[in-house]
Protein backbone atom coordinates (compact mmCIF):
# COMPACT_ATOMS: atom_id res chain seq x y z
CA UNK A 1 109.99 84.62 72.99
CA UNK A 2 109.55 82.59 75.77
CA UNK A 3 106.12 81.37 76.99
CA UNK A 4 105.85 83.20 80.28
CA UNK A 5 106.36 86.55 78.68
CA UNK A 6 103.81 85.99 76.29
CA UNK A 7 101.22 85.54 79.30
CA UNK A 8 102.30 88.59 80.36
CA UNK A 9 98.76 90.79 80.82
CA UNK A 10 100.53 93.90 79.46
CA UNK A 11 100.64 91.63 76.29
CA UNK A 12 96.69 90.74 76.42
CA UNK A 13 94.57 92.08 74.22
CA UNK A 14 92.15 95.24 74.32
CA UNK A 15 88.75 96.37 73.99
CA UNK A 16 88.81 97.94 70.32
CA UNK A 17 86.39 100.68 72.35
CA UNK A 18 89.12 101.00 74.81
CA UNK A 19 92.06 101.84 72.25
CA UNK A 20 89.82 104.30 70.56
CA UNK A 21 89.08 106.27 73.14
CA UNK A 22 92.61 105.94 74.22
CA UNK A 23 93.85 107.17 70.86
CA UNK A 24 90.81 110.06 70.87
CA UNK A 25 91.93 110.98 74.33
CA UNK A 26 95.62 111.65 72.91
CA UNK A 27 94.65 113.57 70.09
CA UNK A 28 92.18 116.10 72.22
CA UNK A 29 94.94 116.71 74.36
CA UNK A 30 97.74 117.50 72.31
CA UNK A 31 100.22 114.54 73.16
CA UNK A 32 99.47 113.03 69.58
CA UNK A 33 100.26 116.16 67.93
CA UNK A 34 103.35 116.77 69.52
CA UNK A 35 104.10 113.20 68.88
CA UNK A 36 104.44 113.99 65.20
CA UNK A 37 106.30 117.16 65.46
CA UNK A 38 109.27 115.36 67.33
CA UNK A 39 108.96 112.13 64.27
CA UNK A 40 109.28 114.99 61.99
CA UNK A 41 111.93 117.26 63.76
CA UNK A 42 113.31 113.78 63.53
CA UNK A 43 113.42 112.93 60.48
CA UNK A 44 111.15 110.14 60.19
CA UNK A 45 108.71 108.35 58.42
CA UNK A 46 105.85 108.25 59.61
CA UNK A 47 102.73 105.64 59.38
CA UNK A 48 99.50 104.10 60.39
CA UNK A 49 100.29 101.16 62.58
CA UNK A 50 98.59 98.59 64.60
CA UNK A 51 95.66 99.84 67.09
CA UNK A 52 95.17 103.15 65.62
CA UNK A 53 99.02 103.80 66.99
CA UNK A 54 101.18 106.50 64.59
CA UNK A 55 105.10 104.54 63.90
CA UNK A 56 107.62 106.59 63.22
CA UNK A 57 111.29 105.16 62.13
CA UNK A 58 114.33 106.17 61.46
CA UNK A 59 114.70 108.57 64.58
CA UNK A 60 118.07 110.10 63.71
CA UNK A 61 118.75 111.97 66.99
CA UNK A 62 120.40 110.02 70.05
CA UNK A 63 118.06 111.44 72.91
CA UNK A 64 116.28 109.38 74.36
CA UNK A 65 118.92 106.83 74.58
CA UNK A 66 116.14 103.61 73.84
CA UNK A 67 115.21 101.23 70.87
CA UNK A 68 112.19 102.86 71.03
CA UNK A 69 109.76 105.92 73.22
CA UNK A 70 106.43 107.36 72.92
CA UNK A 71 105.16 110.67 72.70
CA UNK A 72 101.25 111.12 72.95
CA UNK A 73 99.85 107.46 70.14
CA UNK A 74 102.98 108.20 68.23
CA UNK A 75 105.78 105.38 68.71
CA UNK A 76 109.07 106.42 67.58
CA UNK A 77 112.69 104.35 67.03
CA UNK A 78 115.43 104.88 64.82
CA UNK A 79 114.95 101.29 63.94
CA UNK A 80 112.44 100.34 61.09
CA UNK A 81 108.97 99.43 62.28
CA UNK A 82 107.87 96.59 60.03
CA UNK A 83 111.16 94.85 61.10
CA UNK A 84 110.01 95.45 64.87
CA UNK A 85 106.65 93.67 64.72
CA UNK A 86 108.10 90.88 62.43
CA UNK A 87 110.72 90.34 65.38
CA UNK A 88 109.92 91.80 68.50
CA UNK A 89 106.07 92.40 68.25
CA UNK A 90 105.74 92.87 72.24
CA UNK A 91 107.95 95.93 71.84
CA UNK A 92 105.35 97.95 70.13
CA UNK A 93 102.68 96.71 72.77
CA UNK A 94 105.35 98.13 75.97
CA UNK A 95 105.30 101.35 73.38
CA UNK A 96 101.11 101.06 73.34
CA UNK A 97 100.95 100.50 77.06
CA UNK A 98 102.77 104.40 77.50
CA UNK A 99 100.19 106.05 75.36
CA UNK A 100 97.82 104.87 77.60
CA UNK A 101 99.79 106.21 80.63
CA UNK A 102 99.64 109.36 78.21
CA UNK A 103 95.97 109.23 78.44
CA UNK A 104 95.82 109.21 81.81
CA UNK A 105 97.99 112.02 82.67
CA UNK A 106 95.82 114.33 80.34
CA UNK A 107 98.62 114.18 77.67
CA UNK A 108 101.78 116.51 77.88
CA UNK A 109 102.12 116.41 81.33
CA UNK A 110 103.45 112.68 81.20
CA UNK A 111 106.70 114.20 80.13
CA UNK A 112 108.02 115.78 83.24
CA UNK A 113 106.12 113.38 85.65
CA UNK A 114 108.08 110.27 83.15
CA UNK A 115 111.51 112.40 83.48
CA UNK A 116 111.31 112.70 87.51
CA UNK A 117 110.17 109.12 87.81
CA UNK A 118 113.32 108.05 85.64
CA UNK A 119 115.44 110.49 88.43
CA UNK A 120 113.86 108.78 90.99
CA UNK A 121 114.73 105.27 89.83
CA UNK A 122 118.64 106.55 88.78
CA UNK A 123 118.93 107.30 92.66
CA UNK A 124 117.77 104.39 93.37
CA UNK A 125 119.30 101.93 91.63
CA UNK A 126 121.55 103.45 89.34
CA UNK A 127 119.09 103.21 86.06
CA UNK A 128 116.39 105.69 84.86
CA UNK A 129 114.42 102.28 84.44
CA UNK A 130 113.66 99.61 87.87
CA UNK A 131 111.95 101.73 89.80
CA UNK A 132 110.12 103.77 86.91
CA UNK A 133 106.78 103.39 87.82
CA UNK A 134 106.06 103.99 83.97
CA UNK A 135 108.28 101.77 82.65
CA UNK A 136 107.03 98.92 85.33
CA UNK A 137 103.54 99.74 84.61
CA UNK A 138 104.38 99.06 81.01
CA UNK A 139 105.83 95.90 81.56
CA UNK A 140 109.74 95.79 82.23
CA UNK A 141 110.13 92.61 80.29
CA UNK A 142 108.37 93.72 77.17
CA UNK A 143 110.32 96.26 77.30
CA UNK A 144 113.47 94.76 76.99
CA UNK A 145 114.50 96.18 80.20
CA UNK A 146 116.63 93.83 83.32
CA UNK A 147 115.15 95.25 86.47
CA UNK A 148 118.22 96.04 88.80
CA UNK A 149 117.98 95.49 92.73
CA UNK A 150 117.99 99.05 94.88
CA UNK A 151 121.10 100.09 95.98
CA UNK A 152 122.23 99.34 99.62
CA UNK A 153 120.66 102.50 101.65
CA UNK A 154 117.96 102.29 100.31
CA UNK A 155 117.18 98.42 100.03
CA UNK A 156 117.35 98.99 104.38
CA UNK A 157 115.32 101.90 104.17
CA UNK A 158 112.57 100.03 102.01
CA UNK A 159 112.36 97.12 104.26
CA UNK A 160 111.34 99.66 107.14
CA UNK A 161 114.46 101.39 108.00
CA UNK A 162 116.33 98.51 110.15
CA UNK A 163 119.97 98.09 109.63
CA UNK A 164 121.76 95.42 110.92
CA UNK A 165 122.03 95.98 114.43
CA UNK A 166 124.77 94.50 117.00
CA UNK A 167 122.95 92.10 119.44
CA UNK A 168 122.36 93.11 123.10
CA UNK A 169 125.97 93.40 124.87
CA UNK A 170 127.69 93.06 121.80
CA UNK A 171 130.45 95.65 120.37
């Protein structure tokens, strides 16, 4: 992992008071909960990880198409966990980062505002993933994700609305 990503600040380090309430927050408002119904729905195992976090492997379902999501402090793959934070520990922290977007949506109602930002960033580029305001505030990089430029409309729309105009007497 290269230097720069490692100075990322989604990769810093938190207040220990900060993740508990975090993970407190989560379980008060149901997202945890539900969390662990889809890991078991899902057929996975499921245990105590890093930062008071739930990790569930062995997702067997293809939906969401992603090495890993979270629902609520529960962070679910299909992958194998330990094998993640051996490897690819900043992974798990892009996975942290959305239970605290969790938390801040008052749990459950992260899902539908996550699925119309994903819309929103397929229009616009073509992926469910550049313009994501989730997935940016979680860090694109640690997340494995390439951020893709907007498509043409809207890359003139974005810088104000001016196309390329003809000069004065031109055809």
């Amino acid at each position: 992992m290269s230097l720069s990503l490692m100075a990322d600040p989604f990769v810093r380090e938190h207040d220990p008071a900060l993740i508990a309430r975090k993970n407190r927050a989560n379980a008060i408002n149901g997202s945890t909960a539900f969390g662990l119904l889809v890991a078991r729905i899902g057929g996975c195992r499921v245990s105590k990880g890093p930062r008071g976090m739930w990790l569930a492997d062995g997702y067997r379902f293809g939906f969401p198409d992603a090495g890993a999501f979270t629902v609520g402090s529960v962070a679910i793959t299909k992958h194998q966990w330990p094998d993640i934070l051996a490897q690819r520990e900043w992974l798990f922290r892009h996975e942290e980062w959305h239970s605290f977007q969790y938390q801040r949506l008052g749990g459950l109602p992260f899902i539908p505002a996550y699925l119309l930002a994903c819309a929103w960033s397929k229009v616009l580029t073509g992926d469910v993933w550049s313009r994501n305001v989730f997935e940016r505030g979680a860090g694109l990089a640690i997340g494995g994700y390439t951020e893709h430029a907007m498509r043409l409309p809207f890359r003139a729309l974005a810088a104000g609305g001016r196309f390329a105009r003809r000069p004065e007497g031109g055809r």
